[in-house]
PDB file of N, CA and C in Angstrom:
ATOM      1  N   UNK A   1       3.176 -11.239   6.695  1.00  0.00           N
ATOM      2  CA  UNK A   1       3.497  -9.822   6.752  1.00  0.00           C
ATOM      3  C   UNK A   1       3.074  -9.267   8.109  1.00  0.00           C
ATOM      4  N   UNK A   2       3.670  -8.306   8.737  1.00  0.00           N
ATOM      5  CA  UNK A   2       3.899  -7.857  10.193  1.00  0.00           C
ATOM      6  C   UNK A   2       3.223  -6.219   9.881  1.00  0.00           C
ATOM      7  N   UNK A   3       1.633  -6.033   9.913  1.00  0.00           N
ATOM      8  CA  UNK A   3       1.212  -4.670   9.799  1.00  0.00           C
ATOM      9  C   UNK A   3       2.583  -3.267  10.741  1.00  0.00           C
ATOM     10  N   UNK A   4       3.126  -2.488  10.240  1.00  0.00           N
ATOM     11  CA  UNK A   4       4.185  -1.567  10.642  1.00  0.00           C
ATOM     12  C   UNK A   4       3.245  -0.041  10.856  1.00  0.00           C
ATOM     13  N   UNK A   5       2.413  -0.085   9.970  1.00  0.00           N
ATOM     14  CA  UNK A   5       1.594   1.417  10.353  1.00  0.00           C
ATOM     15  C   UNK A   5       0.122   1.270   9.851  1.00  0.00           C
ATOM     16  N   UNK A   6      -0.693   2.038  10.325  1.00  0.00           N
ATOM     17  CA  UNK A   6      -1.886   2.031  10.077  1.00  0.00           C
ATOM     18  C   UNK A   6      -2.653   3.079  10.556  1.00  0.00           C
ATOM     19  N   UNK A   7      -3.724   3.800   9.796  1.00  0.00           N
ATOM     20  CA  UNK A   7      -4.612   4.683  10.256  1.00  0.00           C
ATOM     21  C   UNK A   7      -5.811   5.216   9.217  1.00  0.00           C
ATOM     22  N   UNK A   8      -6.474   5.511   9.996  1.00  0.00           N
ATOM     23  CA  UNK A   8      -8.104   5.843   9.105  1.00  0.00           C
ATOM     24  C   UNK A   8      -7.707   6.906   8.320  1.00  0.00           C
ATOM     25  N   UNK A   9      -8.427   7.009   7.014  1.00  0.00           N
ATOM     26  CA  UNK A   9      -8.244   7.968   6.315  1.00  0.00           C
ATOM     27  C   UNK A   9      -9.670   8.975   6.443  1.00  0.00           C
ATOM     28  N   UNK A  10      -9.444  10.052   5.986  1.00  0.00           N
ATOM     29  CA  UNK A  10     -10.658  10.798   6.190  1.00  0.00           C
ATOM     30  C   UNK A  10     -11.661  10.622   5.385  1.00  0.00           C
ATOM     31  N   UNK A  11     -12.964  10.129   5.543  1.00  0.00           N
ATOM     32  CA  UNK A  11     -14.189  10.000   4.811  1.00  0.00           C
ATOM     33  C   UNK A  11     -14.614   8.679   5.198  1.00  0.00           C
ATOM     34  N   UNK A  12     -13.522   7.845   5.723  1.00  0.00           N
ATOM     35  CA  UNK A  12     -13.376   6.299   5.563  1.00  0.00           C
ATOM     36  C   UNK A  12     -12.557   5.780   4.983  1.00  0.00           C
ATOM     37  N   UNK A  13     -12.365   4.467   5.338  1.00  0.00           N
ATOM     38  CA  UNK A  13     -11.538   3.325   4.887  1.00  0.00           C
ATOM     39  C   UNK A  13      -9.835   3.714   5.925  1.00  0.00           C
ATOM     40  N   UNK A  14      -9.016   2.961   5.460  1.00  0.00           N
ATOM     41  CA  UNK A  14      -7.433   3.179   5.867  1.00  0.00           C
ATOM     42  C   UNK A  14      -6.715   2.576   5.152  1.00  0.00           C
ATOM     43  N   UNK A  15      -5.245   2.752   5.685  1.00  0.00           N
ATOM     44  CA  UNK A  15      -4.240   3.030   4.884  1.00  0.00           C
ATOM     45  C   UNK A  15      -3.593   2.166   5.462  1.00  0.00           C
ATOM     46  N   UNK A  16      -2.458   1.342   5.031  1.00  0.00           N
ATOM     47  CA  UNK A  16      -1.868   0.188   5.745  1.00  0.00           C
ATOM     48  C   UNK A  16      -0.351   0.274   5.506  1.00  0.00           C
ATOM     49  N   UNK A  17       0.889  -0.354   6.237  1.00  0.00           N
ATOM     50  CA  UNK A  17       2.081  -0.716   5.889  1.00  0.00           C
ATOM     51  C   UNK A  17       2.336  -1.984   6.578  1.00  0.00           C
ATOM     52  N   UNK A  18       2.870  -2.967   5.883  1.00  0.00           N
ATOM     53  CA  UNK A  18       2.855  -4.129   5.956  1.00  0.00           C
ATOM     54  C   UNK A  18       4.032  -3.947   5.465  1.00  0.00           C
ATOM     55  N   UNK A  19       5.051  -5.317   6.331  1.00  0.00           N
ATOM     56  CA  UNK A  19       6.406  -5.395   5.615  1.00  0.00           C
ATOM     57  C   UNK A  19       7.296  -7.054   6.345  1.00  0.00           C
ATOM     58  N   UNK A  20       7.782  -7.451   5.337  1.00  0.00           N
ATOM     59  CA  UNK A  20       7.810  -9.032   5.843  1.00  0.00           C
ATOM     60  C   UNK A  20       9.853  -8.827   5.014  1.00  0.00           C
ATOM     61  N   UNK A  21      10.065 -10.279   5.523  1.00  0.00           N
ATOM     62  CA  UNK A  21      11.665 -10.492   5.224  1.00  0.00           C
ATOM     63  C   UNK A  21      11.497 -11.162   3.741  1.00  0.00           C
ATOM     64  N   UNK A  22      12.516 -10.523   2.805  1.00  0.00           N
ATOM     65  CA  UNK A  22      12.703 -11.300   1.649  1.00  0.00           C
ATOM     66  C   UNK A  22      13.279 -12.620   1.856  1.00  0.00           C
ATOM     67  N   UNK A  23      13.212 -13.406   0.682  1.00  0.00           N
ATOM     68  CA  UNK A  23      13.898 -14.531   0.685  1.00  0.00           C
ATOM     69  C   UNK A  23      15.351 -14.429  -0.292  1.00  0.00           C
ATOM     70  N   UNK A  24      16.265 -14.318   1.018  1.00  0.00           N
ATOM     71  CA  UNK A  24      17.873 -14.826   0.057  1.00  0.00           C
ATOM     72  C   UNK A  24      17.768 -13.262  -0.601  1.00  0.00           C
ATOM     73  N   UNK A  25      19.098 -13.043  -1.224  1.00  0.00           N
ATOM     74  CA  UNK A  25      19.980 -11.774  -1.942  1.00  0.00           C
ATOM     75  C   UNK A  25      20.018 -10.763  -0.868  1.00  0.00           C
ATOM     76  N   UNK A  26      20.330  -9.887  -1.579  1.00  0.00           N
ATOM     77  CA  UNK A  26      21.222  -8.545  -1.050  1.00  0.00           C
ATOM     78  C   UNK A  26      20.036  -7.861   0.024  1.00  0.00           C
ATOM     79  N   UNK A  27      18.806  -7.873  -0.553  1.00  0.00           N
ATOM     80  CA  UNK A  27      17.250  -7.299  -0.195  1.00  0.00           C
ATOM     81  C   UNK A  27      16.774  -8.147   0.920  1.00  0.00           C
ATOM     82  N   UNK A  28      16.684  -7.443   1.888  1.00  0.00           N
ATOM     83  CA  UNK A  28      16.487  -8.506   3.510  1.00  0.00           C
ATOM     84  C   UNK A  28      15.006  -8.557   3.514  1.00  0.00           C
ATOM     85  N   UNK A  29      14.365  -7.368   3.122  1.00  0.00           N
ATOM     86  CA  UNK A  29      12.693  -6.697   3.827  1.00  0.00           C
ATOM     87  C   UNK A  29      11.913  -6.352   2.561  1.00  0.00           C
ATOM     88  N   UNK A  30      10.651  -6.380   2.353  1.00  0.00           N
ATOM     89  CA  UNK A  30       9.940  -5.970   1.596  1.00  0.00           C
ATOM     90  C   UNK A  30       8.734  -5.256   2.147  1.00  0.00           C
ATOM     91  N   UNK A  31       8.538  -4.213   2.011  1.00  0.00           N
ATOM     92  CA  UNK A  31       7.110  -3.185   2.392  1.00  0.00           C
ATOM     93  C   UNK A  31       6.292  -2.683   0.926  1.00  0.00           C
ATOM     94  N   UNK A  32       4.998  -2.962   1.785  1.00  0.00           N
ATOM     95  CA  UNK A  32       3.664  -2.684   0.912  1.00  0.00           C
ATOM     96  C   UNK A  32       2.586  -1.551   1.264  1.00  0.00           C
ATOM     97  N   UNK A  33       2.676  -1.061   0.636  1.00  0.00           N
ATOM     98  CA  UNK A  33       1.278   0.368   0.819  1.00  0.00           C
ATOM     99  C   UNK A  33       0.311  -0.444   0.474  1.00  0.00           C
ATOM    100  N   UNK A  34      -1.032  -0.522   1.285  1.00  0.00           N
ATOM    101  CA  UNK A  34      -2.306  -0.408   0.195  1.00  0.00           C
ATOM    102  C   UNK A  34      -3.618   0.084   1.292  1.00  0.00           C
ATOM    103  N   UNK A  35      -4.256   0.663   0.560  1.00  0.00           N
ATOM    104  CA  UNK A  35      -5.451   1.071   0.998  1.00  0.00           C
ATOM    105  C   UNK A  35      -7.265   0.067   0.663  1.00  0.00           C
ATOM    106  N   UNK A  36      -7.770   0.621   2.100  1.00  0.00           N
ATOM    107  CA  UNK A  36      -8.817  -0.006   2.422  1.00  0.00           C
ATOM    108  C   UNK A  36      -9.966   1.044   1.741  1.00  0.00           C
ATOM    109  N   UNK A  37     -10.411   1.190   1.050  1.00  0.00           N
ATOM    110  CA  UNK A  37     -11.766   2.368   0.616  1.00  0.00           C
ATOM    111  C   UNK A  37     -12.845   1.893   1.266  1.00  0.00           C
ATOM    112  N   UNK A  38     -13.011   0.533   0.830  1.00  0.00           N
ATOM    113  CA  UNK A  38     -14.697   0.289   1.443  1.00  0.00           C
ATOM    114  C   UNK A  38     -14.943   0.307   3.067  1.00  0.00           C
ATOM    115  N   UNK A  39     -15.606   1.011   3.599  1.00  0.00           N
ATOM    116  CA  UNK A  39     -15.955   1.400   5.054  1.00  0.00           C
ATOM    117  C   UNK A  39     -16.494   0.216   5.597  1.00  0.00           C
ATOM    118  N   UNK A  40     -17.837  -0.263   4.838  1.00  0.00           N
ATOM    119  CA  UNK A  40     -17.812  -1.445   5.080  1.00  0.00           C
ATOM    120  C   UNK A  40     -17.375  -2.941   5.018  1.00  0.00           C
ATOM    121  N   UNK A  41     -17.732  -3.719   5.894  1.00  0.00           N
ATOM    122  CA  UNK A  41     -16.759  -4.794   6.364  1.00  0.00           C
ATOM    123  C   UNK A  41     -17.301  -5.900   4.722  1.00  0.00           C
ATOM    124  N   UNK A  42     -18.547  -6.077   5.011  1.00  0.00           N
ATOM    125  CA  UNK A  42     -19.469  -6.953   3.991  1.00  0.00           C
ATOM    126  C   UNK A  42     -19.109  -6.533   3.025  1.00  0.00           C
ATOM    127  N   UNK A  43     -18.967  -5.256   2.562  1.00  0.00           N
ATOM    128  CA  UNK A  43     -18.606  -5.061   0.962  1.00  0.00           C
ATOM    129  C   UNK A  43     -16.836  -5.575   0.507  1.00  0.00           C
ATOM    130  N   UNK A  44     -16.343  -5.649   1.465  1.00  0.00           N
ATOM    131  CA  UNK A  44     -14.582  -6.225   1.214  1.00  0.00           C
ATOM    132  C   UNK A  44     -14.658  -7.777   0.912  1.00  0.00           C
ATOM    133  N   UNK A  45     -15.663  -8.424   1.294  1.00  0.00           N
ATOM    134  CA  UNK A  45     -15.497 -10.082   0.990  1.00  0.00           C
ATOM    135  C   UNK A  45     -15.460  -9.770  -0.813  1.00  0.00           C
ATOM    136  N   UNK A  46     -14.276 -10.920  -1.285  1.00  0.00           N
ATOM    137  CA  UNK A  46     -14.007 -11.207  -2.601  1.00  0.00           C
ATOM    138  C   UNK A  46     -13.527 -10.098  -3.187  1.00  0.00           C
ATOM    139  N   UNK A  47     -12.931  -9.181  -2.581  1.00  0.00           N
ATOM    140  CA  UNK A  47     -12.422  -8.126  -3.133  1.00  0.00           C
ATOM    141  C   UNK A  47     -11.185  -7.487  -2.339  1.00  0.00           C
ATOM    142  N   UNK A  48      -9.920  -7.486  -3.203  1.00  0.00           N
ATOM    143  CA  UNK A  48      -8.494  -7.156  -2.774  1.00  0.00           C
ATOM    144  C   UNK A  48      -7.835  -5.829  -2.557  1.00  0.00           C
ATOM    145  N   UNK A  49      -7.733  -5.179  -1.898  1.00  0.00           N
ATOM    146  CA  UNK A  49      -7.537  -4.204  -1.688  1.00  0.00           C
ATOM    147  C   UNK A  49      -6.320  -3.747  -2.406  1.00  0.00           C
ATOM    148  N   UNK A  50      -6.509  -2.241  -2.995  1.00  0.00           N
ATOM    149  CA  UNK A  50      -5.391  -2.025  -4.028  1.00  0.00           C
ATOM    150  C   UNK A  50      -3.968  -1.743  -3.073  1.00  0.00           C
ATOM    151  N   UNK A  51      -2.722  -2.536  -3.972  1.00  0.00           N
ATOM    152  CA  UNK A  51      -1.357  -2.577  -3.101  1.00  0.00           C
ATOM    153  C   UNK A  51      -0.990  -1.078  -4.292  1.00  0.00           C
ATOM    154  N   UNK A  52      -0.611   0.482  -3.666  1.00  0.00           N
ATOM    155  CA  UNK A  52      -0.355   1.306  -4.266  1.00  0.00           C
ATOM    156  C   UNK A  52       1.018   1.497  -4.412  1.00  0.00           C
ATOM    157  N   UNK A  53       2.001   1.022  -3.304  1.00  0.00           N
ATOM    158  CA  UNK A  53       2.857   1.328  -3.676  1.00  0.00           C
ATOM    159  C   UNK A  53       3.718  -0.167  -2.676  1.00  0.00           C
ATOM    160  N   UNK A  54       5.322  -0.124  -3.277  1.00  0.00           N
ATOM    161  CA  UNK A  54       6.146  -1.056  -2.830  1.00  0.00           C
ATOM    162  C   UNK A  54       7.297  -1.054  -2.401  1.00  0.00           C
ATOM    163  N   UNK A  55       8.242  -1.071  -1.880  1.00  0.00           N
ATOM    164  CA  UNK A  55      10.047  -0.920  -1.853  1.00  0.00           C
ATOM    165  C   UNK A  55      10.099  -2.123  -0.964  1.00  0.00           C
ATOM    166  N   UNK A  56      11.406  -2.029  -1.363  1.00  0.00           N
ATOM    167  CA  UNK A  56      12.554  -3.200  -0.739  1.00  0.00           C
ATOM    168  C   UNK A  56      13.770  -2.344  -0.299  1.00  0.00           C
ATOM    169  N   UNK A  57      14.809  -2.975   1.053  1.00  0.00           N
ATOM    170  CA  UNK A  57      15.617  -2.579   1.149  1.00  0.00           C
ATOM    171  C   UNK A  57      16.063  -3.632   2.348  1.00  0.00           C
ATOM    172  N   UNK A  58      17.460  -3.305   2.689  1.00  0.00           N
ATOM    173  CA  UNK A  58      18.486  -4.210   3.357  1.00  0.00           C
ATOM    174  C   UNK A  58      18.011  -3.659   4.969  1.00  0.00           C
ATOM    175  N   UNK A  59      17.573  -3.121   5.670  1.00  0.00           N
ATOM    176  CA  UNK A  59      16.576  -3.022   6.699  1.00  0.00           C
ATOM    177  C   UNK A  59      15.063  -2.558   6.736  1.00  0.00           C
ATOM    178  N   UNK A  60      14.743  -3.096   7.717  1.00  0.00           N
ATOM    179  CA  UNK A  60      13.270  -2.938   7.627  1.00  0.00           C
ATOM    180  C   UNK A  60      12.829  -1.166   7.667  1.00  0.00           C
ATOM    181  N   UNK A  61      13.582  -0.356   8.326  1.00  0.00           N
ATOM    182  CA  UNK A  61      13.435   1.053   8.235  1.00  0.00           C
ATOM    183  C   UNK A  61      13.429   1.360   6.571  1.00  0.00           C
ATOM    184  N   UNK A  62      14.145   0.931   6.079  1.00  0.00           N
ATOM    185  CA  UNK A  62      14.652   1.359   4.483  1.00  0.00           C
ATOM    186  C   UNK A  62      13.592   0.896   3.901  1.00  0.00           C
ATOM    187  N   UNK A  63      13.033  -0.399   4.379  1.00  0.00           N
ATOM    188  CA  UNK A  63      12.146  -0.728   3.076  1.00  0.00           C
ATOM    189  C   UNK A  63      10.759  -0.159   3.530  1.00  0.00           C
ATOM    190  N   UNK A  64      10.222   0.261   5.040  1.00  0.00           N
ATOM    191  CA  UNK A  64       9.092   0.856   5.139  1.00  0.00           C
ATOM    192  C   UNK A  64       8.979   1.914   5.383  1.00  0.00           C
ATOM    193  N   UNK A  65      10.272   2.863   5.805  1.00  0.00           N
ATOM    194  CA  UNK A  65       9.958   4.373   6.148  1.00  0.00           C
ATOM    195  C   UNK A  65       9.198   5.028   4.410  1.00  0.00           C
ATOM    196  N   UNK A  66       9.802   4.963   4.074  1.00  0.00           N
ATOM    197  CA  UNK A  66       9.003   5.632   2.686  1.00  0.00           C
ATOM    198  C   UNK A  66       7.989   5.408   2.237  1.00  0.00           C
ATOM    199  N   UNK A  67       7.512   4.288   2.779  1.00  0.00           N
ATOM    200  CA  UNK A  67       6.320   3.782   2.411  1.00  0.00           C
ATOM    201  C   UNK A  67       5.035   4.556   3.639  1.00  0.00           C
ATOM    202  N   UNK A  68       5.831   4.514   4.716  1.00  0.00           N
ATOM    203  CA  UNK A  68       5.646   5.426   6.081  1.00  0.00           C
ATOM    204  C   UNK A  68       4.941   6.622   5.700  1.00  0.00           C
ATOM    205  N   UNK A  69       6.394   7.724   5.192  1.00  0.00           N
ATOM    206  CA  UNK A  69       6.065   8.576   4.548  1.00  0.00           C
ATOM    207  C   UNK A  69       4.737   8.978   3.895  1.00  0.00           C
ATOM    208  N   UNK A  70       4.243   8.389   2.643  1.00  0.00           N
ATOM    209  CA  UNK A  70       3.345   7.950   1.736  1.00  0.00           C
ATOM    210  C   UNK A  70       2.280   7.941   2.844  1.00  0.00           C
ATOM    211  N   UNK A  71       2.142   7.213   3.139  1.00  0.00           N
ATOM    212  CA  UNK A  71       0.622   6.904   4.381  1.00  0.00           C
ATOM    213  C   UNK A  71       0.360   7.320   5.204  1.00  0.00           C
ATOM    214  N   UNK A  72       0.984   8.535   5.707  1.00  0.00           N
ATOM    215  CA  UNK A  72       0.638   9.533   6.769  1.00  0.00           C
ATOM    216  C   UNK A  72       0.320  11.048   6.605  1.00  0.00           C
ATOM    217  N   UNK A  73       0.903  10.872   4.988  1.00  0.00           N
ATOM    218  CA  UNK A  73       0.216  12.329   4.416  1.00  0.00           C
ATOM    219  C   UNK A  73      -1.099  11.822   3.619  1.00  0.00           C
ATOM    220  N   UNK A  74      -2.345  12.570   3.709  1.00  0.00           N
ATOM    221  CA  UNK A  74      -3.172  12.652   2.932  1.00  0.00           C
ATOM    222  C   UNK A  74      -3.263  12.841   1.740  1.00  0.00           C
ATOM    223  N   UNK A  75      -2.798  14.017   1.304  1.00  0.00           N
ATOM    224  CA  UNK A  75      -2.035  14.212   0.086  1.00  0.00           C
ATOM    225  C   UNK A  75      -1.533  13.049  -0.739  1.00  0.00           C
ATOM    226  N   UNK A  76      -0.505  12.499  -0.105  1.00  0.00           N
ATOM    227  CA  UNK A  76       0.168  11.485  -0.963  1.00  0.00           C
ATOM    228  C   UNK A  76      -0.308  10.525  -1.436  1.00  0.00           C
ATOM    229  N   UNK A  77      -1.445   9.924  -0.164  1.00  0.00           N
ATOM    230  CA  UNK A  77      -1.978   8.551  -0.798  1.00  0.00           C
ATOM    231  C   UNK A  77      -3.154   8.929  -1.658  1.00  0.00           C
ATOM    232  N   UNK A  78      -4.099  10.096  -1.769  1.00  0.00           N
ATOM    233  CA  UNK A  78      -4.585  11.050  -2.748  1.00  0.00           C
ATOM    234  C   UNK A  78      -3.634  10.330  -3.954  1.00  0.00           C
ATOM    235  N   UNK A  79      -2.600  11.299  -4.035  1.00  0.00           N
ATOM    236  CA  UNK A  79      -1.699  11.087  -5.743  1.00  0.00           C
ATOM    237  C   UNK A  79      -1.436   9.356  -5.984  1.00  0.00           C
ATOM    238  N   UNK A  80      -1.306   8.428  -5.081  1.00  0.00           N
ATOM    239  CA  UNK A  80      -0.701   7.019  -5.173  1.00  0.00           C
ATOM    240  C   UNK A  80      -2.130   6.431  -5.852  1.00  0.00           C
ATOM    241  N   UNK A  81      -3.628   7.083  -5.404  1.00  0.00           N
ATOM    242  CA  UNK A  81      -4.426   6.149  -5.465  1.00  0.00           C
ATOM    243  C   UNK A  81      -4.850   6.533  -7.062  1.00  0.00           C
ATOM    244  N   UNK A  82      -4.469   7.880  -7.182  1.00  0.00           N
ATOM    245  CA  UNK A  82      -4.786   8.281  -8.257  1.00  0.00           C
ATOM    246  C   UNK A  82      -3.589   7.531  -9.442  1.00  0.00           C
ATOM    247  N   UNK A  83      -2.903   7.388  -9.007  1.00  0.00           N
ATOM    248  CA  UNK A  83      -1.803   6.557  -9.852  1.00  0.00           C
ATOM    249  C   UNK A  83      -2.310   5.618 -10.406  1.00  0.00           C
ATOM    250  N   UNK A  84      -2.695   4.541  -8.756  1.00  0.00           N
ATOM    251  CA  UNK A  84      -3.325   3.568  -9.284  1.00  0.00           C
ATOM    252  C   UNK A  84      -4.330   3.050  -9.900  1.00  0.00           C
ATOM    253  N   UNK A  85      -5.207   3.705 -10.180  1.00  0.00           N
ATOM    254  CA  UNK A  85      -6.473   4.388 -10.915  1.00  0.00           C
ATOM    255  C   UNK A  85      -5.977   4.179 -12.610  1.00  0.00           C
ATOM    256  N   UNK A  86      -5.412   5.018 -12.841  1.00  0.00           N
ATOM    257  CA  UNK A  86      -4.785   5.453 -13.566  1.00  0.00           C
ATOM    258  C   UNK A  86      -3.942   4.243 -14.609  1.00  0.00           C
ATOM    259  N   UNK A  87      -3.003   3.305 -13.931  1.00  0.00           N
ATOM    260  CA  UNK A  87      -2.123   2.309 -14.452  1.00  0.00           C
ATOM    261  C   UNK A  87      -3.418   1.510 -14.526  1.00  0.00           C
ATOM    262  N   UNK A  88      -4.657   1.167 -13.944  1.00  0.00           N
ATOM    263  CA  UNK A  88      -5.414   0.808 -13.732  1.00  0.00           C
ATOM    264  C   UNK A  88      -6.286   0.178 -15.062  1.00  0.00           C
ATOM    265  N   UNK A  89      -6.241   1.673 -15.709  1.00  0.00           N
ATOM    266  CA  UNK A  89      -7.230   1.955 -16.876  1.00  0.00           C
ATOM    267  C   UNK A  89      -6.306   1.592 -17.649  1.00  0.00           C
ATOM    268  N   UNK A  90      -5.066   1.881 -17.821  1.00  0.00           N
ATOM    269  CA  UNK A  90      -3.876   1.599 -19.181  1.00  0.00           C
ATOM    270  C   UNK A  90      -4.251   0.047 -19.432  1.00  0.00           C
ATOM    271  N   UNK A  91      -4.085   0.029 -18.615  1.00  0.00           N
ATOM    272  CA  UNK A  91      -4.242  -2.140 -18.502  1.00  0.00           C
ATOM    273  C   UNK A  91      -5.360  -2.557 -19.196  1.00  0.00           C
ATOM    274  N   UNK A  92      -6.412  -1.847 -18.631  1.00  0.00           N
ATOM    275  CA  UNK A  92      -7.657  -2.389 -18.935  1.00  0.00           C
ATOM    276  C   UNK A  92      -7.758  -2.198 -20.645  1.00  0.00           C
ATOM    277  N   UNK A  93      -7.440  -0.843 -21.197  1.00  0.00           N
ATOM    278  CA  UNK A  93      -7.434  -0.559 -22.337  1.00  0.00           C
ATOM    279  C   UNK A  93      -6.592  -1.329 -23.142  1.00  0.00           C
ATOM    280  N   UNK A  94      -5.281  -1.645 -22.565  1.00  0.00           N
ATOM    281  CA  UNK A  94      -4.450  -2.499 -23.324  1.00  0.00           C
ATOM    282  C   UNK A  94      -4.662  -4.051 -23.837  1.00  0.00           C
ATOM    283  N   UNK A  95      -5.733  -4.417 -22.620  1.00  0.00           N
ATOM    284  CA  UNK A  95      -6.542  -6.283 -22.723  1.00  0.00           C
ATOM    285  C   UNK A  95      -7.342  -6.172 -23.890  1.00  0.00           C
TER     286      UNK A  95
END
């Protein structure tokens, strides 16, 4: 995956877009949101950083501008993380 955007979020940690070529069909590109929380470096060993959000599309603009979008407002990745939080707990409750 080819990092496409990146920047610190306020308090700490950052926000990432990553986006690589599909394999084969109609879908050329795939882009990934996910955020970094832990500030520190030592506390990230063995631990994956949450992927909040995803798209695909037939250019690489299509499959990462929106994802773009998402990671440059504060706001948004606010509501994404809270999402993920959220689907987070369903899961857990559902095991």
């Amino acid at each position: 995956m080819v990092t496409t955007y990146t920047r610190e979020l306020p308090g700490g940690g950052h926000v990432i877009v990553e986006l690589e070529m599909a394999e084969g069909g109609a879908i050329a590109y795939r882009a990934v949101l996910w955020v970094e929380r832990r500030t520190d470096p030592l506390r990230r060993d063995g631990h994956e950083p949450p992927i909040l959000a995803e798209s695909a599309g037939e250019t690489a603009g299509r499959a990462a501008d929106p994802l773009v979008a998402i990671a440059a407002d504060n706001v948004l990745v606010a509501r994404a993380i809270r999402d993920w939080q959220q689907k987070r707990e369903l899961e857990t409750k559902s095991d």
